[in-house]
PDB file of N, CA and C in Angstrom:
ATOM      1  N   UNK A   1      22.606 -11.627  12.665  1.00  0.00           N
ATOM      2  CA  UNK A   1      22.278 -11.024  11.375  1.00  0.00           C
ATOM      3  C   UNK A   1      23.185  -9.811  11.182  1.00  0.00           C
ATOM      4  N   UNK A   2      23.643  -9.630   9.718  1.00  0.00           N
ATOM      5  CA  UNK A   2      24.665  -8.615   9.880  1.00  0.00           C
ATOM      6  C   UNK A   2      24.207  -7.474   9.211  1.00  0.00           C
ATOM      7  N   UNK A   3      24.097  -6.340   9.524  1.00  0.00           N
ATOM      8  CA  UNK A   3      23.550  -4.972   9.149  1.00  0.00           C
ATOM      9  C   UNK A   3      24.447  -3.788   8.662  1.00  0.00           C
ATOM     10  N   UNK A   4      24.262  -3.319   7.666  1.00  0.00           N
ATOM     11  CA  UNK A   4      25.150  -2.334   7.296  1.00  0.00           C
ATOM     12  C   UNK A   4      24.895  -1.369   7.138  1.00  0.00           C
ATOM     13  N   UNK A   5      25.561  -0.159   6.861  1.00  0.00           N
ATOM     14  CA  UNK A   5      24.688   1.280   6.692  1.00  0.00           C
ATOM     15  C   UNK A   5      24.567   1.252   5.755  1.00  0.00           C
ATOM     16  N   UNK A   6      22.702   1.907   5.757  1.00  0.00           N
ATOM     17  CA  UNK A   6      22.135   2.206   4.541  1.00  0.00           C
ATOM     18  C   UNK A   6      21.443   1.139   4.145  1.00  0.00           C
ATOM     19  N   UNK A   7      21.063  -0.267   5.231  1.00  0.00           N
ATOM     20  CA  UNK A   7      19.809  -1.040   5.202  1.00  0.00           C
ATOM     21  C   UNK A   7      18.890  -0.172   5.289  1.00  0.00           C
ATOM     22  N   UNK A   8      17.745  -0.453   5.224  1.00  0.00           N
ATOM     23  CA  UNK A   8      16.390  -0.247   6.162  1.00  0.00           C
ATOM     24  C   UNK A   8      15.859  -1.215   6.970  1.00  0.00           C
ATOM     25  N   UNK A   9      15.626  -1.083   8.091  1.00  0.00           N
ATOM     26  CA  UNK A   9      15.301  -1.818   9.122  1.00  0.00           C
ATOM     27  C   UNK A   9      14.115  -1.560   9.975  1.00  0.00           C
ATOM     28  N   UNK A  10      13.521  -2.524  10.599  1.00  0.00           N
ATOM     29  CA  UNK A  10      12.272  -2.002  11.462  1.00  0.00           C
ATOM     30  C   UNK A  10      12.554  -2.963  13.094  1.00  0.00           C
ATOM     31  N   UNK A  11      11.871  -2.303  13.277  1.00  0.00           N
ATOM     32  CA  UNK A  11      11.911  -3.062  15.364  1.00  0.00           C
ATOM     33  C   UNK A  11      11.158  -4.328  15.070  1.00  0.00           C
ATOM     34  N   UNK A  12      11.521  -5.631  15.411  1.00  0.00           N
ATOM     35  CA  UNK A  12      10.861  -6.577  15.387  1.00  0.00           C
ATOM     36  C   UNK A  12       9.747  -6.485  15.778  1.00  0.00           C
ATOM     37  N   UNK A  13       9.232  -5.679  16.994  1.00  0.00           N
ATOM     38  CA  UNK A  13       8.105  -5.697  17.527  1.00  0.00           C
ATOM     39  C   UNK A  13       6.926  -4.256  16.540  1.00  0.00           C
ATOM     40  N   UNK A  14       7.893  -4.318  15.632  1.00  0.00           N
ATOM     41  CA  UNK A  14       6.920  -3.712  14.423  1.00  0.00           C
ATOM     42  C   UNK A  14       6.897  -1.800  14.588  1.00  0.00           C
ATOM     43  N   UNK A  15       6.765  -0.857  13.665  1.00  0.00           N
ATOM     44  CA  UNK A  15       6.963   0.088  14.004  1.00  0.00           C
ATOM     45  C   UNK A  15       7.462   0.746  12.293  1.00  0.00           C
ATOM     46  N   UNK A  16       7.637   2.319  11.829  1.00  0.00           N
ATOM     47  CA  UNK A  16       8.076   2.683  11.008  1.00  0.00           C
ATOM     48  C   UNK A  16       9.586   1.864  10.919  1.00  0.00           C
ATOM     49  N   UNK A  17       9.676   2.183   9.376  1.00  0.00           N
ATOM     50  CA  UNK A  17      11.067   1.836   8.760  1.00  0.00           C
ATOM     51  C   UNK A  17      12.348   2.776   9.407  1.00  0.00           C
ATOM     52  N   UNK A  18      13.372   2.251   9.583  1.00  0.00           N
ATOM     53  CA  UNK A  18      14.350   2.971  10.335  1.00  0.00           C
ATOM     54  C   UNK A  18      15.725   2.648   9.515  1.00  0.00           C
ATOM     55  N   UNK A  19      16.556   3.906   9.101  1.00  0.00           N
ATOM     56  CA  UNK A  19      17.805   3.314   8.246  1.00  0.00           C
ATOM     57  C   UNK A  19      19.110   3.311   9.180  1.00  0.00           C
ATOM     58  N   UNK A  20      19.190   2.357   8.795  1.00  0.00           N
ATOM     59  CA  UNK A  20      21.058   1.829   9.056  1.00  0.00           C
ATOM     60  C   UNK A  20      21.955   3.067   9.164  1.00  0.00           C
ATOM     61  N   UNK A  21      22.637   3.944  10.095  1.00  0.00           N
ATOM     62  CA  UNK A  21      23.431   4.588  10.213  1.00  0.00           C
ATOM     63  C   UNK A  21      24.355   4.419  10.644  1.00  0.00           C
ATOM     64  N   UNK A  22      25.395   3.379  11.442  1.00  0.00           N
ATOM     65  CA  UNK A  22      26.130   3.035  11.605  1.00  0.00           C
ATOM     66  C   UNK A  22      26.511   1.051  12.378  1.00  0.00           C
ATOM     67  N   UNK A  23      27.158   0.554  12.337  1.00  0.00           N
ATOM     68  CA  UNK A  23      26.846  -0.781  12.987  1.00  0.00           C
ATOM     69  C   UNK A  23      28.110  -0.387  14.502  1.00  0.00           C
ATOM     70  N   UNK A  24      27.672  -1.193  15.146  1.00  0.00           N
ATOM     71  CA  UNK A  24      28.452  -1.544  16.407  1.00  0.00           C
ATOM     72  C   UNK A  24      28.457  -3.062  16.568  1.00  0.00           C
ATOM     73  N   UNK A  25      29.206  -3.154  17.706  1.00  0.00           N
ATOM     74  CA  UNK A  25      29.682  -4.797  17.954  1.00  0.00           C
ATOM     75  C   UNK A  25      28.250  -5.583  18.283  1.00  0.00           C
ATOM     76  N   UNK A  26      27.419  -4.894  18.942  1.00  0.00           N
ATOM     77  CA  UNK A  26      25.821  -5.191  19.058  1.00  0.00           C
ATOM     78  C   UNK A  26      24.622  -3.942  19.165  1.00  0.00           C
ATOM     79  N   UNK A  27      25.480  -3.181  19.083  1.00  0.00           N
ATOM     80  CA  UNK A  27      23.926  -2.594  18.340  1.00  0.00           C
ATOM     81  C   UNK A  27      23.875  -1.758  16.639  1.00  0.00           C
ATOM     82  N   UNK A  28      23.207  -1.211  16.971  1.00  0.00           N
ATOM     83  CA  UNK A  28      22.697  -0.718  15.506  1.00  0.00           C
ATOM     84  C   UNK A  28      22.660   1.098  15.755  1.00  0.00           C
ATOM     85  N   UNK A  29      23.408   1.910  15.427  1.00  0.00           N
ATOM     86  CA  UNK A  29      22.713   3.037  15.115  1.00  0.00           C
ATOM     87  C   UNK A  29      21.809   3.650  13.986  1.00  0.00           C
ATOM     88  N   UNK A  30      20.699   3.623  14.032  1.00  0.00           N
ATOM     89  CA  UNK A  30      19.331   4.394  13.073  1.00  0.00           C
ATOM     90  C   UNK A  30      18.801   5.302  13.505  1.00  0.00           C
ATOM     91  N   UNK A  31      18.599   6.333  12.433  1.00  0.00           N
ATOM     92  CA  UNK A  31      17.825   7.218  11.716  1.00  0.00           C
ATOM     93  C   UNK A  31      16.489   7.032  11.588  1.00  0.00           C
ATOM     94  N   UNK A  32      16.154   8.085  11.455  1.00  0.00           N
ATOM     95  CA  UNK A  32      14.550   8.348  10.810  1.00  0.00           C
ATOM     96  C   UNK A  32      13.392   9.284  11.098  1.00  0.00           C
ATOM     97  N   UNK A  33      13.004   9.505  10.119  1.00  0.00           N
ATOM     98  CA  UNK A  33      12.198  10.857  10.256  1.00  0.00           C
ATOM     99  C   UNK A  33      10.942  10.503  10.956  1.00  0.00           C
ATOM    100  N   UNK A  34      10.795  11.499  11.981  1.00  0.00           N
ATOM    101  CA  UNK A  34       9.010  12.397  12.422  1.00  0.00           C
ATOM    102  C   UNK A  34       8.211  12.126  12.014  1.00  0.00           C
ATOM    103  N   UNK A  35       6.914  12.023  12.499  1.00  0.00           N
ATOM    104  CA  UNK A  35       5.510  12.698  11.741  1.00  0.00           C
ATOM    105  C   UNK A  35       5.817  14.382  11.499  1.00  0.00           C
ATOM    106  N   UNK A  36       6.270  15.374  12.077  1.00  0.00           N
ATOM    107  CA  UNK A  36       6.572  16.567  11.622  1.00  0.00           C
ATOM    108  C   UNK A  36       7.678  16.673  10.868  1.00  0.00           C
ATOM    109  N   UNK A  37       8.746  15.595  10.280  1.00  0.00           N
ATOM    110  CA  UNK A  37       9.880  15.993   9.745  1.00  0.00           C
ATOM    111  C   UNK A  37      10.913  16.195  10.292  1.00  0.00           C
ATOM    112  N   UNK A  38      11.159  15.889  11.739  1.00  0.00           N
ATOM    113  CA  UNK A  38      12.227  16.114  12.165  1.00  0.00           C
ATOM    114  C   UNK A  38      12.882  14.965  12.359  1.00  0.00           C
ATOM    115  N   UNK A  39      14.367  14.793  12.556  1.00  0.00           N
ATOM    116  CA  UNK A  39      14.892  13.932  12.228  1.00  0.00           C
ATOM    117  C   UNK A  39      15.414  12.999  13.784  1.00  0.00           C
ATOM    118  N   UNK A  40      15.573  11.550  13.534  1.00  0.00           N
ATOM    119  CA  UNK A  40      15.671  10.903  14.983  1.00  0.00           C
ATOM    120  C   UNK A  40      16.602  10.035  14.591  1.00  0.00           C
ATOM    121  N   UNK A  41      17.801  10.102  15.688  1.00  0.00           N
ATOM    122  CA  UNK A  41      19.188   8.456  15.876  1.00  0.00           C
ATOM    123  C   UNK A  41      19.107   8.285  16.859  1.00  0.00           C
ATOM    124  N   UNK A  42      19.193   7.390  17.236  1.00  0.00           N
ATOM    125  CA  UNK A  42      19.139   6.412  18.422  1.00  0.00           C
ATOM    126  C   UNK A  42      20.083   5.004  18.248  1.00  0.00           C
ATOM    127  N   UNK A  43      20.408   4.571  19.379  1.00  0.00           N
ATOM    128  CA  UNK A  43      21.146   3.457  19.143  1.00  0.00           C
ATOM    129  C   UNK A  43      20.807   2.153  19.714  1.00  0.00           C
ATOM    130  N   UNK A  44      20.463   1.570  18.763  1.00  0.00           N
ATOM    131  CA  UNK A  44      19.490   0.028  19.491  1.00  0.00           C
ATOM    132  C   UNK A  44      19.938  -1.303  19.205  1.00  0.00           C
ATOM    133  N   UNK A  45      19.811  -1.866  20.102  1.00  0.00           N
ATOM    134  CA  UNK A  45      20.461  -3.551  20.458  1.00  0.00           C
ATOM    135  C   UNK A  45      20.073  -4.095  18.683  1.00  0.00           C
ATOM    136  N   UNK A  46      20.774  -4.985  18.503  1.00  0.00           N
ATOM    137  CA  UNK A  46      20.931  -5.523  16.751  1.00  0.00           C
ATOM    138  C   UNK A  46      19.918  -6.620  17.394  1.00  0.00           C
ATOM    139  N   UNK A  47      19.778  -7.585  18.019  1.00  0.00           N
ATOM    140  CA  UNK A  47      18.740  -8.370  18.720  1.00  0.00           C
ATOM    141  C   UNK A  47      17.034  -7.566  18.414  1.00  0.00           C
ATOM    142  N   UNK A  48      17.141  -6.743  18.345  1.00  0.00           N
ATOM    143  CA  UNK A  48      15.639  -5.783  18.316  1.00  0.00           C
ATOM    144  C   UNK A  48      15.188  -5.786  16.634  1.00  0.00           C
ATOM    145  N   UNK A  49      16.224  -5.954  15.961  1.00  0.00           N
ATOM    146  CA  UNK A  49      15.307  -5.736  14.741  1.00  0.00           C
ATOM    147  C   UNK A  49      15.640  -6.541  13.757  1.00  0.00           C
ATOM    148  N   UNK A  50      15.306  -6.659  12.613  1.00  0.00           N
ATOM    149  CA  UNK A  50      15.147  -7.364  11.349  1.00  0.00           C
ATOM    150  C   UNK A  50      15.319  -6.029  10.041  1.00  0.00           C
ATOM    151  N   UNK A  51      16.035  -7.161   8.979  1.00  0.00           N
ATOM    152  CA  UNK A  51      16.235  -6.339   7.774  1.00  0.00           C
ATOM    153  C   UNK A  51      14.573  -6.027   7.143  1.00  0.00           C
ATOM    154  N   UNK A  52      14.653  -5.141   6.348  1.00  0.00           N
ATOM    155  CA  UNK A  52      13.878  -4.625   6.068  1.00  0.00           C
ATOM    156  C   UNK A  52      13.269  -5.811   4.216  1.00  0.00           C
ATOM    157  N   UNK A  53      12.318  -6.552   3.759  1.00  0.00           N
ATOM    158  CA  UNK A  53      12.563  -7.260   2.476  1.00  0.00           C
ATOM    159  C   UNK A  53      11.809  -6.026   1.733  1.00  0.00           C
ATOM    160  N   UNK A  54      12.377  -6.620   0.356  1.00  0.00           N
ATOM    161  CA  UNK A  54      11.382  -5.348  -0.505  1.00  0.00           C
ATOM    162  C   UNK A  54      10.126  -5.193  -0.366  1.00  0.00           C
ATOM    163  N   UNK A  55       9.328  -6.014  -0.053  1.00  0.00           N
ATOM    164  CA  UNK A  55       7.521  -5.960  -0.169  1.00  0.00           C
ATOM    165  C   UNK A  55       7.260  -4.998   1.292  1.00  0.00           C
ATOM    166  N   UNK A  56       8.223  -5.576   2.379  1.00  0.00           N
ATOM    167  CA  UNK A  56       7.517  -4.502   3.569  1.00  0.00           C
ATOM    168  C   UNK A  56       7.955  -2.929   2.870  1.00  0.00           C
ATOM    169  N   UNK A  57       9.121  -2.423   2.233  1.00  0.00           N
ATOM    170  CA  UNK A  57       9.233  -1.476   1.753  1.00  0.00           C
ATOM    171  C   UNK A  57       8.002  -1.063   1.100  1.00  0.00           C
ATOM    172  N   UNK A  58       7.880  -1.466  -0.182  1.00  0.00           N
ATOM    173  CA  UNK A  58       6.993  -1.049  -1.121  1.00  0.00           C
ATOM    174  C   UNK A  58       5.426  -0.966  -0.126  1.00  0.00           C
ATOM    175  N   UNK A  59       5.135  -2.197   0.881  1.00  0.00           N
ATOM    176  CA  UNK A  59       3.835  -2.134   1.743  1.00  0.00           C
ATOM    177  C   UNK A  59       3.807  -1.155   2.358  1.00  0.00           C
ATOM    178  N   UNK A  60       4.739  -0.128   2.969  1.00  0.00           N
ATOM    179  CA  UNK A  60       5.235   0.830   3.768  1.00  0.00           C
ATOM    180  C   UNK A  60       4.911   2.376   2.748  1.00  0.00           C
ATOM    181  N   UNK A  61       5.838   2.150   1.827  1.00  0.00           N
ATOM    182  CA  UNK A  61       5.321   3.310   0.811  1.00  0.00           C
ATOM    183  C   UNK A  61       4.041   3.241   0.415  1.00  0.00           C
ATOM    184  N   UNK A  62       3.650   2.142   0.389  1.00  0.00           N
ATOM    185  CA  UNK A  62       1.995   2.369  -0.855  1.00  0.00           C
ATOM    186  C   UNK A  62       0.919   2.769   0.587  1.00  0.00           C
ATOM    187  N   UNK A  63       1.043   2.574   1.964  1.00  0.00           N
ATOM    188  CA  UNK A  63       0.434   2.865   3.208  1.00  0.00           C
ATOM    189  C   UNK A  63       0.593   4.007   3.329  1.00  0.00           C
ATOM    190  N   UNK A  64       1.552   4.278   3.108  1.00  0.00           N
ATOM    191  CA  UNK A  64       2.272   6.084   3.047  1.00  0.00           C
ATOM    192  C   UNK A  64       1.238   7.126   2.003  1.00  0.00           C
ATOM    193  N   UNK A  65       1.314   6.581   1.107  1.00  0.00           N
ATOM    194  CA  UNK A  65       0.809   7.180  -0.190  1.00  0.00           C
ATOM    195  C   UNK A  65      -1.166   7.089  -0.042  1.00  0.00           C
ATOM    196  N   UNK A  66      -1.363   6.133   0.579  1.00  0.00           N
ATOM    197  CA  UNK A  66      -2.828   5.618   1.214  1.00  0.00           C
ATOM    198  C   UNK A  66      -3.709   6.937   2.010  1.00  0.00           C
ATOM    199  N   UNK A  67      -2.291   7.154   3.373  1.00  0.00           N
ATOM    200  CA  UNK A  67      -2.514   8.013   4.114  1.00  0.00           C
ATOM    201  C   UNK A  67      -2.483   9.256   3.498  1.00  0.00           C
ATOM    202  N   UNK A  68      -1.612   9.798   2.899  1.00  0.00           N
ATOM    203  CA  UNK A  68      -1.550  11.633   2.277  1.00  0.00           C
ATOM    204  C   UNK A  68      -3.302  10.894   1.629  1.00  0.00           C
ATOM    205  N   UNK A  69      -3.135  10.855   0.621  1.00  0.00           N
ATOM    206  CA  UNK A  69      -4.489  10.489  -0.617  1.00  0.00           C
ATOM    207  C   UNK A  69      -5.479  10.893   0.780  1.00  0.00           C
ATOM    208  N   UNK A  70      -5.782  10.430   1.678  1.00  0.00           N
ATOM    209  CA  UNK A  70      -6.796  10.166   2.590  1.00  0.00           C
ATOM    210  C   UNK A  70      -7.201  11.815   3.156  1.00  0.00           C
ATOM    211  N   UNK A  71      -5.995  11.943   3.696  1.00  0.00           N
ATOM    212  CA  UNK A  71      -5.694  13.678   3.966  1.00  0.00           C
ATOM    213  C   UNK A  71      -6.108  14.766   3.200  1.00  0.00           C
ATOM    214  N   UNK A  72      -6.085  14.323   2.065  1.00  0.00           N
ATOM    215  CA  UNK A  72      -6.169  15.358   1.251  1.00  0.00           C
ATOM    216  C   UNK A  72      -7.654  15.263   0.981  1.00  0.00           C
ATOM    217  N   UNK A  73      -8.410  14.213   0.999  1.00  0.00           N
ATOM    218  CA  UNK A  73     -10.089  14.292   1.164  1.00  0.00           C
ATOM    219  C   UNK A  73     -10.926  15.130   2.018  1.00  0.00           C
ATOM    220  N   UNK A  74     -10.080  15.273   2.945  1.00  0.00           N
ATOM    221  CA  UNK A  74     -10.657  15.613   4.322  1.00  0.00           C
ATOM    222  C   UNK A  74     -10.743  17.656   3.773  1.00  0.00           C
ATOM    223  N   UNK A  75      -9.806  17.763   3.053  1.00  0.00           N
ATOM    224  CA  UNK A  75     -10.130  19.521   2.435  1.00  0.00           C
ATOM    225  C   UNK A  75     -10.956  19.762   1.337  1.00  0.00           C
ATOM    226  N   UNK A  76     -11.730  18.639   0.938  1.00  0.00           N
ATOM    227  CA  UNK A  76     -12.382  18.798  -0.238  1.00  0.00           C
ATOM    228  C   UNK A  76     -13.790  19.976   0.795  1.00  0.00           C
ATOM    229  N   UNK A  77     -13.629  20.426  -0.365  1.00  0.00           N
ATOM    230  CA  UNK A  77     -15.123  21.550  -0.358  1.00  0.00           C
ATOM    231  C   UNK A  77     -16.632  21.175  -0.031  1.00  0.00           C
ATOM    232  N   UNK A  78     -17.175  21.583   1.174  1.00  0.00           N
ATOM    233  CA  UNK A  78     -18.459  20.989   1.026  1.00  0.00           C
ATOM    234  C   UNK A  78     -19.273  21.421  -0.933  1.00  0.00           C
ATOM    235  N   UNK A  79     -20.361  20.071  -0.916  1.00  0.00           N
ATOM    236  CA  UNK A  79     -21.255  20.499  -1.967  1.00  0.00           C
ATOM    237  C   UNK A  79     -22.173  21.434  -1.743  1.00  0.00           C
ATOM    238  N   UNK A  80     -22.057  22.860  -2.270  1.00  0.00           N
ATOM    239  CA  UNK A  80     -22.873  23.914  -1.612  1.00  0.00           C
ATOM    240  C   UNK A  80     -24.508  24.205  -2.580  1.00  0.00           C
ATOM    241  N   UNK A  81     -23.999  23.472  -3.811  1.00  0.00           N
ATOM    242  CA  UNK A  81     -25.100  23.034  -4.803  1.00  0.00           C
ATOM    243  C   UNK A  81     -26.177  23.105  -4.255  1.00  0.00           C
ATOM    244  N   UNK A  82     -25.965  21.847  -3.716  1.00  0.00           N
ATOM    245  CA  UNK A  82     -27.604  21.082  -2.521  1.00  0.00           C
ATOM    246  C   UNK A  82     -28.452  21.508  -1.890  1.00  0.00           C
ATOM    247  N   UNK A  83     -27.422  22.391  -1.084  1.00  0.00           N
ATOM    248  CA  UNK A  83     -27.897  23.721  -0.149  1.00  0.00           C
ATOM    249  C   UNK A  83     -29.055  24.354  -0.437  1.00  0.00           C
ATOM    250  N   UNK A  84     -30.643  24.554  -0.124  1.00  0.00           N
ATOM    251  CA  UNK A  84     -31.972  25.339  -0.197  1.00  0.00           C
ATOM    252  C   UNK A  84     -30.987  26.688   0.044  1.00  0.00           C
ATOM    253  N   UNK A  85     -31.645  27.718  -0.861  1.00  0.00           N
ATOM    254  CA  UNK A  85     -31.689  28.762  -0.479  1.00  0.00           C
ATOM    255  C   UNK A  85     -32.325  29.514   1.252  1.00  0.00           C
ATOM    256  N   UNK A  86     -33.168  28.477   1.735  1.00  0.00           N
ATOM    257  CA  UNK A  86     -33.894  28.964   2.513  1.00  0.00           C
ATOM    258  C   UNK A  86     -33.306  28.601   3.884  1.00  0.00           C
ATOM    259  N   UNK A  87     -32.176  27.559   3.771  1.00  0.00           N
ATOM    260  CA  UNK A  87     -31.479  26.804   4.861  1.00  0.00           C
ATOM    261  C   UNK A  87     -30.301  27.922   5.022  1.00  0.00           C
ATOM    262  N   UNK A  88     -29.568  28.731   4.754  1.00  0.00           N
ATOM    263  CA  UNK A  88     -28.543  29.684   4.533  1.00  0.00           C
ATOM    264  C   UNK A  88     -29.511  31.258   5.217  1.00  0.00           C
ATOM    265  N   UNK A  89     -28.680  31.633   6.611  1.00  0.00           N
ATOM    266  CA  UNK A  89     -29.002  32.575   7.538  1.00  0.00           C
ATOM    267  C   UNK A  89     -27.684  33.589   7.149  1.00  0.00           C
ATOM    268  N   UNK A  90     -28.245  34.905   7.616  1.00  0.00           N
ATOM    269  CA  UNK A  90     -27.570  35.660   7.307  1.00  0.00           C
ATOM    270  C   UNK A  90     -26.406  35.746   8.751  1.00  0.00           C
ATOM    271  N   UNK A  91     -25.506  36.195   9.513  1.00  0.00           N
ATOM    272  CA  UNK A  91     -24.913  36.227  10.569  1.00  0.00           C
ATOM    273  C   UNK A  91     -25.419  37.604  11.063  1.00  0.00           C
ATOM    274  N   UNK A  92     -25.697  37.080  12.171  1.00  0.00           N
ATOM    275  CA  UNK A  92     -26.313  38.322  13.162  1.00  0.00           C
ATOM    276  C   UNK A  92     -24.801  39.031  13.691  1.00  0.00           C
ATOM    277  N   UNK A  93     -24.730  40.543  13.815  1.00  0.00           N
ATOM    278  CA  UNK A  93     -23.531  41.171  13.872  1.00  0.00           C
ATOM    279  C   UNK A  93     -23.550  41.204  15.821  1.00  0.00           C
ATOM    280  N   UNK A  94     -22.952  41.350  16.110  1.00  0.00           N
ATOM    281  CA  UNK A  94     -22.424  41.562  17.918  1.00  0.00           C
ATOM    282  C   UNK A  94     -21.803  42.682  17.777  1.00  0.00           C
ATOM    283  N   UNK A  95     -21.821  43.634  17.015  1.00  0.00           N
ATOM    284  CA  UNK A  95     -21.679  45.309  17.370  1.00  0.00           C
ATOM    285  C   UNK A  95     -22.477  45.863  18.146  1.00  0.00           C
ATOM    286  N   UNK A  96     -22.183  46.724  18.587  1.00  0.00           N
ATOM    287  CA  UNK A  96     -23.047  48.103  19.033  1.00  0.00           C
ATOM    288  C   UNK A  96     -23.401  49.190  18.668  1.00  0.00           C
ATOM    289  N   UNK A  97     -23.739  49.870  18.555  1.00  0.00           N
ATOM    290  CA  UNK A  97     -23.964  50.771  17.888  1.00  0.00           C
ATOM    291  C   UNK A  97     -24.106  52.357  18.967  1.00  0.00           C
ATOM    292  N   UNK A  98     -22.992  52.972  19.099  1.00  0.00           N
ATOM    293  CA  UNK A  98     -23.454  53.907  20.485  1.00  0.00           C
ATOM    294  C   UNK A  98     -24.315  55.073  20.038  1.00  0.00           C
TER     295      UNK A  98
END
């Protein structure tokens, strides 16, 4: 299979999308970003992976877009509405007082 820079590609044995950065006689050099953003090349046997078709793309982004959406639930505000007045303690202080 012939690969060029600036495919997208993934490890046959499945894994994030990885782009085409350079070809060799058999392998592949790719790119690709972190979970923190930092950036990764490596150079891997052309035997290891497969082109990337549009639907795993778009399946890849809309999973992407799945996950943030999901993340961002997790900061929603408790409902403090609900809350009895009578369930809400005041915090006992750990001073001293000399």
């Amino acid at each position: 299979m012939a690969f060029e820079p600036g495919d997208v590609v993934f490890l046959k044995s499945g894994g994030q999308p990885l782009t085409v950065a350079a070809v060799e006689e058999d392998s592949v050099d790719c790119i690709w970003l972190g979970e923190e953003g930092e950036l990764f090349r490596e150079t891997i046997p052309s035997v290891a992976l497969t082109v990337a078709s549009a639907d795993e793309e778009e399946s890849e982004e809309s999973e992407e877009s799945e996950e943030s959406d999901d993340d961002d639930s997790d900061r929603d505000e408790p409902d403090h509405e609900d809350a009895d007045a009578d369930e809400v303690k005041p915090a006992k202080s750990k001073r001293r007082t000399a």
